[in-house]
N, C-alpha and C. Protein backbone atom coordinates (compact mmCIF):
# COMPACT_ATOMS: atom_id res chain seq x y z
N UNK A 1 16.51 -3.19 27.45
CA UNK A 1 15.61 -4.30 27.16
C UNK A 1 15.05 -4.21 25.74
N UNK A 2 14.81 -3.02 25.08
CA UNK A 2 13.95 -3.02 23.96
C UNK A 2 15.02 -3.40 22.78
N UNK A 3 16.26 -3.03 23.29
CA UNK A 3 17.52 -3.36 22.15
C UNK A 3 17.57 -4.86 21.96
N UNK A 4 17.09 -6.08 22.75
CA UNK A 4 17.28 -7.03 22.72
C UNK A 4 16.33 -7.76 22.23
N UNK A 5 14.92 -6.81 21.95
CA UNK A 5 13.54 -7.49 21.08
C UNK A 5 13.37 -7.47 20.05
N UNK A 6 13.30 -8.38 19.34
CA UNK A 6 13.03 -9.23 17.74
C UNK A 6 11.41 -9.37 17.96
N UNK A 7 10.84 -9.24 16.89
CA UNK A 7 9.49 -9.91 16.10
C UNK A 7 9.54 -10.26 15.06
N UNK A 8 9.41 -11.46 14.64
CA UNK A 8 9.27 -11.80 13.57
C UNK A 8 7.57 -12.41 13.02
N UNK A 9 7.59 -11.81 11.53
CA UNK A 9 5.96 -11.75 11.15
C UNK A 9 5.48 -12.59 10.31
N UNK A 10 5.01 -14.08 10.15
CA UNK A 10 5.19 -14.37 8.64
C UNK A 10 3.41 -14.48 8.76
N UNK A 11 2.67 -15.24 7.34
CA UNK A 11 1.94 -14.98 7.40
C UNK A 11 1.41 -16.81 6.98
N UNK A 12 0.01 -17.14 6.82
CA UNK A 12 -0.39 -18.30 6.30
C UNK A 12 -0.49 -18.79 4.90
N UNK A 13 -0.39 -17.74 4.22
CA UNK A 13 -0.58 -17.51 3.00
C UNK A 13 0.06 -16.55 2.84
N UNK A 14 1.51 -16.92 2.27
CA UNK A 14 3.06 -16.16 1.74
C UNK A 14 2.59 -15.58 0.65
N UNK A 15 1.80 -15.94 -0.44
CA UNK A 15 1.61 -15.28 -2.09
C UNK A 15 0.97 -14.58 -1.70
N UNK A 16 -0.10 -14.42 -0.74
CA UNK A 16 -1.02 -13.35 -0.75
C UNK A 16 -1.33 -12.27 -0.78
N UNK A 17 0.07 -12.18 0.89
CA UNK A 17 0.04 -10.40 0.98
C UNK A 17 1.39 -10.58 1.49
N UNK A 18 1.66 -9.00 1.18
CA UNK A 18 2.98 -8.61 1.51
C UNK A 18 3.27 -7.98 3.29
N UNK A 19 4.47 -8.22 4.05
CA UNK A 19 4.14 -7.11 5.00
C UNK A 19 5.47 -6.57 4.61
N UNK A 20 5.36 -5.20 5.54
CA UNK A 20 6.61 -4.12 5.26
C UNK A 20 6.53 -3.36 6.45
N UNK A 21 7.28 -3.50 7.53
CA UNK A 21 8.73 -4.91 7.05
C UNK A 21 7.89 -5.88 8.10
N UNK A 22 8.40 -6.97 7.55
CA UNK A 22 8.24 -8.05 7.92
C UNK A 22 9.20 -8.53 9.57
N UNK A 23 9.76 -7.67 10.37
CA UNK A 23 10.87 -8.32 11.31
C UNK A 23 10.61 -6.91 11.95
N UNK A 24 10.91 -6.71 13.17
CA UNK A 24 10.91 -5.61 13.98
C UNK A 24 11.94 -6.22 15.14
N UNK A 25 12.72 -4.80 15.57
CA UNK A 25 13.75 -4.98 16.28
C UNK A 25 13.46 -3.89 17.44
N UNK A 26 14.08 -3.79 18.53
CA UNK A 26 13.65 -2.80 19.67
C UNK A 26 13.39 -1.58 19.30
N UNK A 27 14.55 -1.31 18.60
CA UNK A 27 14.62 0.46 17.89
C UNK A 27 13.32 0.66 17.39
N UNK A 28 12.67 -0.08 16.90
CA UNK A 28 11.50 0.34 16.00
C UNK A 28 10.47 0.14 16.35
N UNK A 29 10.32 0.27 18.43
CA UNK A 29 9.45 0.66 19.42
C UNK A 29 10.02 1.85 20.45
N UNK A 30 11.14 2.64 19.78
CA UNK A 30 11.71 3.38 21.05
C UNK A 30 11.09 4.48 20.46
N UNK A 31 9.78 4.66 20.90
CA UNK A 31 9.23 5.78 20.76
C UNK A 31 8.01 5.83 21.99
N UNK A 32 7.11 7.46 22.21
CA UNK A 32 7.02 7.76 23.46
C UNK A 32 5.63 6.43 23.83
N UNK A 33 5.07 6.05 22.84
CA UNK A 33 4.06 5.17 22.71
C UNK A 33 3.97 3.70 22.67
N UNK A 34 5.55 3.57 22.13
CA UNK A 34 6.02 2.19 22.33
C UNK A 34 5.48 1.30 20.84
N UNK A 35 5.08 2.15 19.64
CA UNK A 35 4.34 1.63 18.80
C UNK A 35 4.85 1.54 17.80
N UNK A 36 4.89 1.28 16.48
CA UNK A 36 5.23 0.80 15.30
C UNK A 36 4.18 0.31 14.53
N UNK A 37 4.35 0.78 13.05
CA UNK A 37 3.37 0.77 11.50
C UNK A 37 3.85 -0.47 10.84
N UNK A 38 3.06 -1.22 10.35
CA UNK A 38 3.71 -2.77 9.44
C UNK A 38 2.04 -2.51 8.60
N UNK A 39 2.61 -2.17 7.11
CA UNK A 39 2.02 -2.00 6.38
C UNK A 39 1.45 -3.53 5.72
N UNK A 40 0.58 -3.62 5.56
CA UNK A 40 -0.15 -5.27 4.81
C UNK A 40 -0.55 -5.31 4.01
N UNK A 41 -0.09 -5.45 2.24
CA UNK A 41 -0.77 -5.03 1.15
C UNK A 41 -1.06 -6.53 0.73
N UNK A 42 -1.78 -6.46 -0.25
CA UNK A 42 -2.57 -7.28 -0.80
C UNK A 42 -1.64 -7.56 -2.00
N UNK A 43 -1.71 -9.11 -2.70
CA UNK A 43 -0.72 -9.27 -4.12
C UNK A 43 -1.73 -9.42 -4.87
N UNK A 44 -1.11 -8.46 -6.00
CA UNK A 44 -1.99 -8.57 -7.19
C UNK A 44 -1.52 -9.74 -8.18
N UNK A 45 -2.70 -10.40 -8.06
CA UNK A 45 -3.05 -11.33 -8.78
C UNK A 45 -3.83 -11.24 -10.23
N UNK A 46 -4.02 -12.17 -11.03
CA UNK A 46 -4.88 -12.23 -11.81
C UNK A 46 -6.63 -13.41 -12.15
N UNK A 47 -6.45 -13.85 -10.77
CA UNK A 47 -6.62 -15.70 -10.26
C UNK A 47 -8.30 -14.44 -9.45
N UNK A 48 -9.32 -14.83 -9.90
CA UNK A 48 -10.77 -14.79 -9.01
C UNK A 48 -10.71 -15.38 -8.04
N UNK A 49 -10.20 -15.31 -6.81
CA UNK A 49 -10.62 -15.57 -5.51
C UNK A 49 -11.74 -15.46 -4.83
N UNK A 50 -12.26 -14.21 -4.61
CA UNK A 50 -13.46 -13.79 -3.86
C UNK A 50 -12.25 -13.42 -2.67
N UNK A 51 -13.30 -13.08 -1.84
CA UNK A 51 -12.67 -12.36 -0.59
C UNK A 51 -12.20 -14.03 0.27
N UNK A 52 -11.28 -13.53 1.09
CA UNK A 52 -10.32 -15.13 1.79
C UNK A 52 -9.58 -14.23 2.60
N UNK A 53 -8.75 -14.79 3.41
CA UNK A 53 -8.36 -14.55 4.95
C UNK A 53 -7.04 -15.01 4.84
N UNK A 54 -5.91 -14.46 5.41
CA UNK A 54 -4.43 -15.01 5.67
C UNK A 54 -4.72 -14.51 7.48
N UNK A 55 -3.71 -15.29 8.17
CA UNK A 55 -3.26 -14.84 9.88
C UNK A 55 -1.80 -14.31 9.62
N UNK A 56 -1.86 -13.22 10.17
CA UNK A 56 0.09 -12.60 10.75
C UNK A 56 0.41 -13.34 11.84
N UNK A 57 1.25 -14.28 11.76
CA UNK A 57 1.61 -15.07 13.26
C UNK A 57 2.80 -14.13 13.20
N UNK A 58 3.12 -14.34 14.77
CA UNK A 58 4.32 -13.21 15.14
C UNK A 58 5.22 -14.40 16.12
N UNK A 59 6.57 -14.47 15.90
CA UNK A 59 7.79 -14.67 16.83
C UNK A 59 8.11 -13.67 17.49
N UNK A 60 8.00 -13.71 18.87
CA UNK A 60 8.82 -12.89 20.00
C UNK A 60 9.86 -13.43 20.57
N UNK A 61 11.63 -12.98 20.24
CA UNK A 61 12.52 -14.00 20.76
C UNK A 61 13.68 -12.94 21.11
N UNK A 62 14.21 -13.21 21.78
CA UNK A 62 15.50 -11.75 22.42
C UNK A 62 16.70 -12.27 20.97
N UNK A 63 16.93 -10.75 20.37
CA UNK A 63 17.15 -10.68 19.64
C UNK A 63 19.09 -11.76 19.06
N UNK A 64 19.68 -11.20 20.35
CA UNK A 64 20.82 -12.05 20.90
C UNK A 64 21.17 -13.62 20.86
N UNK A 65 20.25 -14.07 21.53
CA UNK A 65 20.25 -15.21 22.18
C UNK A 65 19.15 -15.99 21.12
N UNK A 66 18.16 -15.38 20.53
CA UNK A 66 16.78 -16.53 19.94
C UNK A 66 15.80 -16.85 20.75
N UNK A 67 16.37 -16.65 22.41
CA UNK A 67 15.34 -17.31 23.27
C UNK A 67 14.18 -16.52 23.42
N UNK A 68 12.93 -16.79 24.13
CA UNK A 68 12.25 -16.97 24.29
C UNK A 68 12.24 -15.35 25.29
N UNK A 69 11.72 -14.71 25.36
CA UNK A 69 11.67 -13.49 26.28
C UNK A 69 10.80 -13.69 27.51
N UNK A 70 11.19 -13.76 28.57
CA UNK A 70 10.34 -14.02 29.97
C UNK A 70 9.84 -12.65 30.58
N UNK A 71 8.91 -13.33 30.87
CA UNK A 71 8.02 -11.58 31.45
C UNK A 71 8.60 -12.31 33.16
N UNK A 72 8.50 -11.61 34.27
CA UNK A 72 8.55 -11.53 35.26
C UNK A 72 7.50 -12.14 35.93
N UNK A 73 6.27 -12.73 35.50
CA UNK A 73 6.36 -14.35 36.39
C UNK A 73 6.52 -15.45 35.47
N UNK A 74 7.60 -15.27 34.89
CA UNK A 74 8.05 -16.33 33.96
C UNK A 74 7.42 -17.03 33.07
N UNK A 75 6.31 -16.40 32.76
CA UNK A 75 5.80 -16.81 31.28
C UNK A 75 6.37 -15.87 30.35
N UNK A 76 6.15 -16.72 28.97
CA UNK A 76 6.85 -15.94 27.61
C UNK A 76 5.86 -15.05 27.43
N UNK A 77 6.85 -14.03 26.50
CA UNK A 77 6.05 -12.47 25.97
C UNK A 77 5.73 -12.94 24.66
N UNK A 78 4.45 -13.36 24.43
CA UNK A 78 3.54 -13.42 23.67
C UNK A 78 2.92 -11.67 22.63
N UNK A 79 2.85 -12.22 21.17
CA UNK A 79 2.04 -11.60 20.31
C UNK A 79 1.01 -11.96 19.54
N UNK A 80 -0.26 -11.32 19.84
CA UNK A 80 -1.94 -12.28 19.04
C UNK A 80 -1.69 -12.07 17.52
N UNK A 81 -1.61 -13.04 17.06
CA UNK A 81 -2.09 -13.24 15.58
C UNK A 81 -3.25 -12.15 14.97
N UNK A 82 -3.10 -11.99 13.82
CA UNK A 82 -3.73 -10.89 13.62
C UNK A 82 -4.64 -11.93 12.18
N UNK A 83 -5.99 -11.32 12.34
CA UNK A 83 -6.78 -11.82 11.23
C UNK A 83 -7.04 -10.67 10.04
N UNK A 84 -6.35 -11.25 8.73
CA UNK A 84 -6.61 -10.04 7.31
C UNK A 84 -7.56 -10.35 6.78
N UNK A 85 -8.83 -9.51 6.21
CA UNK A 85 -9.28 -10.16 5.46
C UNK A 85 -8.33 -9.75 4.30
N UNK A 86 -8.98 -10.44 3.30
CA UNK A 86 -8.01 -9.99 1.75
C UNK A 86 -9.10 -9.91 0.22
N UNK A 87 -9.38 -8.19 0.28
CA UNK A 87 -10.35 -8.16 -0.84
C UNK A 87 -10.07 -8.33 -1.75
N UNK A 88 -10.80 -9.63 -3.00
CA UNK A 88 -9.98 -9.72 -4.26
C UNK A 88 -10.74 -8.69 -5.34
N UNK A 89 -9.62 -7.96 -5.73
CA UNK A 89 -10.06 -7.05 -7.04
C UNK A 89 -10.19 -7.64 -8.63
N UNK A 90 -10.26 -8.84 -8.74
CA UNK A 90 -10.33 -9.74 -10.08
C UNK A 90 -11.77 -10.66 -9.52
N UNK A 91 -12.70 -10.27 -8.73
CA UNK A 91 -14.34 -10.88 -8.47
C UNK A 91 -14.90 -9.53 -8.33
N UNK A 92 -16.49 -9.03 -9.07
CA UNK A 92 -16.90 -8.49 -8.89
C UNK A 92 -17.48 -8.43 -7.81
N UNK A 93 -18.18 -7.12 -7.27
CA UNK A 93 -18.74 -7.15 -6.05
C UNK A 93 -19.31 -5.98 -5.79
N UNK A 94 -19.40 -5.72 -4.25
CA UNK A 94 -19.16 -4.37 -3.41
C UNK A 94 -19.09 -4.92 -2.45
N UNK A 95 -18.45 -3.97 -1.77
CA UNK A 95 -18.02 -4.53 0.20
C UNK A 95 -18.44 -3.08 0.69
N UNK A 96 -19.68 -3.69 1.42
CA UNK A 96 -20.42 -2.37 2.34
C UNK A 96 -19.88 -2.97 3.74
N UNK A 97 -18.95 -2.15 4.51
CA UNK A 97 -18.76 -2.15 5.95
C UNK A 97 -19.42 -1.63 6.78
N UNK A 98 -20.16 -1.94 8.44
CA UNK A 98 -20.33 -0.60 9.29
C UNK A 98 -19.16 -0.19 10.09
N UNK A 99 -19.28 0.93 10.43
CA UNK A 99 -18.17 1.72 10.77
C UNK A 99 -18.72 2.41 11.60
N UNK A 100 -18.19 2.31 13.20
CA UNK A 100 -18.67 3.29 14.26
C UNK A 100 -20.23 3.17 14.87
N UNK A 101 -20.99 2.05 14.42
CA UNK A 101 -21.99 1.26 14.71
C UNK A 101 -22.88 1.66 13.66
N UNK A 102 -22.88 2.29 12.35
CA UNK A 102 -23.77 2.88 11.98
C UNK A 102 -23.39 2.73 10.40
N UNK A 103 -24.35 2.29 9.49
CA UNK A 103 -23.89 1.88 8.18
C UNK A 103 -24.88 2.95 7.32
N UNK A 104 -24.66 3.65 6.40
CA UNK A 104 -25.59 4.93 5.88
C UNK A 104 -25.14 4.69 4.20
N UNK A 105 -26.44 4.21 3.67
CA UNK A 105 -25.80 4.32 1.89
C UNK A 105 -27.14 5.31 1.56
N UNK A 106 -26.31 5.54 -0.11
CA UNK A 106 -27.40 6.57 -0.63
C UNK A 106 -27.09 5.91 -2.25
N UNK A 107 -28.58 6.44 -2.49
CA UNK A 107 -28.45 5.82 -3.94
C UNK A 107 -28.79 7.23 -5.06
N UNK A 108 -27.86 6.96 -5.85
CA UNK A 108 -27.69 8.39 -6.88
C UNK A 108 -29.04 8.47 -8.11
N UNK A 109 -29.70 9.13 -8.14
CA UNK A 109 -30.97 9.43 -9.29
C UNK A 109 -29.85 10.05 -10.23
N UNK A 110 -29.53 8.84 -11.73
CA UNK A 110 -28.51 9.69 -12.51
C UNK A 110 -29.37 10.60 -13.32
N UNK A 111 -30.41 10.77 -13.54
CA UNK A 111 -31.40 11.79 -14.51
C UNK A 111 -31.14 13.12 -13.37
N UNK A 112 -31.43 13.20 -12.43
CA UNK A 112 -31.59 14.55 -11.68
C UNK A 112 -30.46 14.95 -10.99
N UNK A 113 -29.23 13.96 -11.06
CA UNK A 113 -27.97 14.13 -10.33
C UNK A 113 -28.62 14.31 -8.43
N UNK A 114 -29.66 13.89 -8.01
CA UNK A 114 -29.45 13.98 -6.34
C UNK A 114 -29.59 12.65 -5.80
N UNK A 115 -29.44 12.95 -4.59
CA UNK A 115 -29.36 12.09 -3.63
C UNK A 115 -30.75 11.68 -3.52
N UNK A 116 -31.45 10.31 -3.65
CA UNK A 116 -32.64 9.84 -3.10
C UNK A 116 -32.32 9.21 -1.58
C-alpha cells in the first residue's frame, strides 16, 4: 500500500518559499514511525514585506492510477494544509515567541556587561 502513495505539496504563494522536496512517494514513509522531513525555507528577497503567511496544500492520490486513495469506509485519505508564517528579513523588527507556555526576556546593562 505505501508503494502506491503520492503527495503532492504546492504552496499559495510559489515565490515565497521553497519546499524540499516538494512530492513524496511511499518509500519516503517506510520507516518504523511512518514519518518524513519537508524542509520550508523562506526566498530571499529584496522587496519589505513584513511578516505574511503562504498554506502547504497537499494532493493525496495512488501513485499508479492518480485516483483518489479510499480509506475503508470509503472516504478519501485526506492531508491538513499547513499554515507558514514567513519572517521577512528586509523589515526591521524583533519576533519574541512563547515557547512551552512561558516567554522570559532579559535586558543587557552594556556598561556592567550583566543581566538586569
Amino acid at each position: 500500500m505505501l508503494d502506491a502513495i503520492q503527495v503532492q505539496m504546492t504552496t499559495t504563494n510559489p515565490g515565497q518559499v521553497v519546499l524540499t522536496p516538494s512530492e513524496l512517494t511511499g518509500t519516503n514513509f517506510a520507516n518504523d514511525k511512518c514519518k518524513t522531513t519537508i524542509t520550508v525555507s523562506a526566498v530571499d528577497d529584496v522587496l519589505p514585506e513584513g511578516n505574511h503567511y503562504t498554506v502547504i496544500l497537499h494532493t493525496v492520490q495512488n501513485r499508479t492510477s492518480g485516483e483518489q486513495i479510499m480509506l475503508t469506509d470509503e472516504s478519501p485519505l485526506y492531508a491538513a494544509n499547513v499554515l507558514v508564517t514567513i519572517y521577512d528579513d528586509d523589515s526591521p523588527g524583533v519576533i519574541i515567541e512563547e515557547s512551552n507556555g512561558v516567554t522570559a526576556l532579559a535586558e543587557l546593562d552594556d556598561a556592567a556587561k550583566n543581566i538586569i
